[in-house]
Protein backbone atom coordinates (compact mmCIF):
# COMPACT_ATOMS: atom_id res chain seq x y z
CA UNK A 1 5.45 28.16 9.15
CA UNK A 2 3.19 27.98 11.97
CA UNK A 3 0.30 26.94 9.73
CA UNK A 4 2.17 24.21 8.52
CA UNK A 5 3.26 23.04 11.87
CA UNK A 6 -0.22 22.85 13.21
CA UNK A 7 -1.44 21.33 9.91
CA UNK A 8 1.61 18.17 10.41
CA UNK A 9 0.40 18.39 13.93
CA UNK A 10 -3.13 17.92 13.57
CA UNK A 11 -2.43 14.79 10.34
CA UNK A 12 -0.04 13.41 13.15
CA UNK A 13 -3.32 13.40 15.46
CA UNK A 14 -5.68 11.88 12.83
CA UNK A 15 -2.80 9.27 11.63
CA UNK A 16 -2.41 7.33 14.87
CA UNK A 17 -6.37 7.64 15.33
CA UNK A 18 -7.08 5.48 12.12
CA UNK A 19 -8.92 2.09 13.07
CA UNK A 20 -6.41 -0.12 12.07
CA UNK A 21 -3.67 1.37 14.59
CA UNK A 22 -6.36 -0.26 17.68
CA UNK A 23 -7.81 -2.92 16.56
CA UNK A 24 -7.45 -5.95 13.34
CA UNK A 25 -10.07 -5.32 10.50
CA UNK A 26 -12.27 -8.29 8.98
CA UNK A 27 -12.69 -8.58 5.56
CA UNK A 28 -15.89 -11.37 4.76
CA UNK A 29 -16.76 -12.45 1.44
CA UNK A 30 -18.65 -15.22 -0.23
CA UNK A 31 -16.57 -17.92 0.61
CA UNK A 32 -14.18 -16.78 3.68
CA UNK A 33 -12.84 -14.30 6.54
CA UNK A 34 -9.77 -12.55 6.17
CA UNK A 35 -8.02 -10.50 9.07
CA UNK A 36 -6.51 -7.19 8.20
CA UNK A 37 -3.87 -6.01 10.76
CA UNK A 38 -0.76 -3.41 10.87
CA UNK A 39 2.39 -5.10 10.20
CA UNK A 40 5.45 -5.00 12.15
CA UNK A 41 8.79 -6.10 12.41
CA UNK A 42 6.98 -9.56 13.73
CA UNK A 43 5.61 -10.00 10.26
CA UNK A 44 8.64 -9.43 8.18
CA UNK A 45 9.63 -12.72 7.47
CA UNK A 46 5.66 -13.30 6.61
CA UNK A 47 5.84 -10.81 3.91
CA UNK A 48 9.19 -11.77 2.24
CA UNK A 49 7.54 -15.07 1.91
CA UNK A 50 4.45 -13.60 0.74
CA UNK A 51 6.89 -11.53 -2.10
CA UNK A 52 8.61 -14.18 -3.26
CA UNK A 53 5.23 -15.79 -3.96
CA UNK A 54 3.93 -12.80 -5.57
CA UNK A 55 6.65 -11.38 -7.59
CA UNK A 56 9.14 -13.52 -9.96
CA UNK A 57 12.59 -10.87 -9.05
CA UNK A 58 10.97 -9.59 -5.43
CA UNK A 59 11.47 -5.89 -5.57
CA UNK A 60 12.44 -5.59 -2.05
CA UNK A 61 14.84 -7.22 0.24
CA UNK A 62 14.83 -7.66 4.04
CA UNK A 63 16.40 -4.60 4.74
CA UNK A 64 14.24 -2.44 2.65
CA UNK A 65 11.19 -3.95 4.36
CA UNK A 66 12.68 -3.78 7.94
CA UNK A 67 13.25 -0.05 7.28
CA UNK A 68 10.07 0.43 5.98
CA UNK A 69 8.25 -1.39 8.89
CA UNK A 70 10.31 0.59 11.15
CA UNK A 71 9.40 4.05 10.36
CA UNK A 72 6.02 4.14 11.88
CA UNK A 73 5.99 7.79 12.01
CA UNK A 74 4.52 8.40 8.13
CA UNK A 75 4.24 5.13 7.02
CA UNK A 76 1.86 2.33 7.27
CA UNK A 77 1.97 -1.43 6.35
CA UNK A 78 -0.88 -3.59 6.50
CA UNK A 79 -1.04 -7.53 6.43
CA UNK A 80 -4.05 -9.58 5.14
CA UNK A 81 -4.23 -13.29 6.46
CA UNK A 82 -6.32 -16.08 6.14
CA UNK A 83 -6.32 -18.03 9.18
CA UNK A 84 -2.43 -17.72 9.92
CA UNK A 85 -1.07 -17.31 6.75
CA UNK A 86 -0.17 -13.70 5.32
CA UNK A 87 -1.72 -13.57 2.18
CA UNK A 88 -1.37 -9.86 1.05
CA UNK A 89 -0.22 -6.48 1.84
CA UNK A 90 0.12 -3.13 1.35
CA UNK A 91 2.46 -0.19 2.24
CA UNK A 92 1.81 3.23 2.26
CA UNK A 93 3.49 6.61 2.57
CA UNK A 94 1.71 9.61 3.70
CA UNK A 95 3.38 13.17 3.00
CA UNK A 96 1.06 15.53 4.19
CA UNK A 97 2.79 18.65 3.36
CA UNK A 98 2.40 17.11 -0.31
CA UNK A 99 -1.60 16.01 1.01
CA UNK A 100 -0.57 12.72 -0.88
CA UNK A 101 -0.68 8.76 0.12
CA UNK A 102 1.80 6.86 -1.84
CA UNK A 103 1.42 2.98 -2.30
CA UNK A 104 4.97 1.82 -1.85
CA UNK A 105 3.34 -1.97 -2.15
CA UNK A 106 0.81 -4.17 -2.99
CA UNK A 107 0.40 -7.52 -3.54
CA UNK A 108 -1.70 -10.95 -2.76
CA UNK A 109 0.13 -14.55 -3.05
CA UNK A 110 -1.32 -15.73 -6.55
CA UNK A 111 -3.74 -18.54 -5.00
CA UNK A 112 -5.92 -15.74 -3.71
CA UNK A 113 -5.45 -13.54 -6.58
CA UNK A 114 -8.85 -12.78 -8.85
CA UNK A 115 -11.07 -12.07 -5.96
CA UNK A 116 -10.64 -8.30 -5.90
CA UNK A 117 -8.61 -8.48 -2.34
CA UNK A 118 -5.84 -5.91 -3.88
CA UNK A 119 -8.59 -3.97 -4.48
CA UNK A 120 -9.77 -3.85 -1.22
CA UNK A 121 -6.75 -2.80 0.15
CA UNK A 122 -6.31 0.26 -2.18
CA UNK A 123 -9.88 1.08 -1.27
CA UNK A 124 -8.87 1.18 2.29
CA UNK A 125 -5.75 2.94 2.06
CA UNK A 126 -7.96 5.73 -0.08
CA UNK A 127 -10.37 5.65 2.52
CA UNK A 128 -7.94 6.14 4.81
CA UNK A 129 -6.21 9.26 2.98
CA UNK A 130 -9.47 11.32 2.70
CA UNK A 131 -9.84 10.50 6.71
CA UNK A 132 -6.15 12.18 6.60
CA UNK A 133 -7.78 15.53 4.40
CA UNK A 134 -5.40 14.24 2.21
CA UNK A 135 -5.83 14.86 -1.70
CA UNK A 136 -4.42 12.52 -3.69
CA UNK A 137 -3.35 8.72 -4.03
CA UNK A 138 -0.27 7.56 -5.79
CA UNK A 139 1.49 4.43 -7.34
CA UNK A 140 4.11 3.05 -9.58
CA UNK A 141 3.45 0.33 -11.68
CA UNK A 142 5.81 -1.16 -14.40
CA UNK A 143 5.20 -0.23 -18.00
CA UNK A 144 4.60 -3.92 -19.36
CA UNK A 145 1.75 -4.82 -16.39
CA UNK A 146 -1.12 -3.93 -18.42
CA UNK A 147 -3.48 -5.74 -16.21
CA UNK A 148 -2.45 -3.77 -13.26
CA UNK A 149 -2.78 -0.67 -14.72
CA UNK A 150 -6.15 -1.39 -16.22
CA UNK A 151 -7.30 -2.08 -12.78
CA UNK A 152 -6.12 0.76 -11.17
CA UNK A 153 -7.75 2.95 -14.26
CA UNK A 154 -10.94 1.19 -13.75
CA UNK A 155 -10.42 2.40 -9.79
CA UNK A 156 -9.55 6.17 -10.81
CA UNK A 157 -6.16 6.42 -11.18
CA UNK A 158 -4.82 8.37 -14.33
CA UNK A 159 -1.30 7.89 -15.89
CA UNK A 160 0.65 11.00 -15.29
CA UNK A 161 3.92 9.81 -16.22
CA UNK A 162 6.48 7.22 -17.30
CA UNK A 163 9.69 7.23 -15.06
CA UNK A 164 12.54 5.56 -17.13
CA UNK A 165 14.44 2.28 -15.35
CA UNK A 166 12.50 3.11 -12.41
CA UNK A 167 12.34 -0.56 -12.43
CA UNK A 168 16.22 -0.24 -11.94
CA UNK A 169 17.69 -3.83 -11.47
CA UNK A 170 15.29 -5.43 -14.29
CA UNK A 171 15.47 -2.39 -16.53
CA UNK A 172 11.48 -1.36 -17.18
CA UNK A 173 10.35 1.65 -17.06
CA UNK A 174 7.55 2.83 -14.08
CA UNK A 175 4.22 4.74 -14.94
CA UNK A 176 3.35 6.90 -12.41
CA UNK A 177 -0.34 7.02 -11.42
CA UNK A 178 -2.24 9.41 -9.42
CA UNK A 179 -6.16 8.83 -8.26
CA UNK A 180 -7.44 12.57 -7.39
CA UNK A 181 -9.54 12.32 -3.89
């Protein structure tokens, strides 16, 4: 018990010490910058504008976000803008007695879609998980988004499983996926 205790302890310690809980990130590429910065309750109507653009039925509503931007303790939400607009995010949830990083979210607004930006995020978030000593990266993506789940193979993630209505309010089933670190 006391093992474990120091072990939460010492993730707790290496958690709040990550970069992005300081300072904003840039992000340049070819063309533009993009800022990278933890979200927060200031941010929340950003991102359920940001949903709406990404996803046709947005998975999440207010509440579910404010909750999630709310429990600082294991979780972590980053924003991507370009200039002032949010134009991506991701969430994540670490479980360190599990050693695992979950991505509860991801998504970029379909104008800036195509130039690998999701990708960068999930780099970042595993980047941050082995800075964690944590061993493993996972994520649920519906059964019919066989783009999404090419990408993420082509990244290192392996199917593990198919959760049934996961999906619940449009039906579809959820394939688990779990990228070994």
């Amino acid at each position: 018990m006391l093992k474990r205790f120091k072990a939460i302890l010492g993730f707790n310690q290496l958690f709040f010490n990550l970069p992005i809980h300081k300072q904003p990130l840039y992000l340049t590429t070819q063309k533009m910058t993009f800022k990278l910065a933890k979200a927060d309750l200031t941010h929340l109507d950003a991102l359920m504008i940001a949903q709406s653009k990404i996803y046709q039925n947005s998975p999440w509503d207010k509440y579910a976000f404010k909750q999630e931007l709310l429990n600082t303790h294991r979780r972590l939400y980053l924003a991507l803008f370009d200039q002032r607009e949010l134009i991506g995010y991701i969430g994540i949830k670490f479980t360190p007695a599990f050693r695992e990083a979950h991505i509860t979210n991801v998504g970029i607004i379909p104008d800036y879609q195509n130039q690998h930006l999701g990708q960068y995020l999930i780099h970042l978030v595993c980047d941050y998980a082995k800075q964690l000593r944590l061993d493993k990266v996972s994520l649920e993506v519906r059964v019919d988004n066989q783009k999404a789940q090419y990408i993420y193979q082509k990244m290192g993630f392996e199917k593990v499983r198919i959760r049934k209505n996961y999906y619940y309010f449009e039906k579809i089933d959820g394939v688990t996926m779990v990228k070994p670190l």
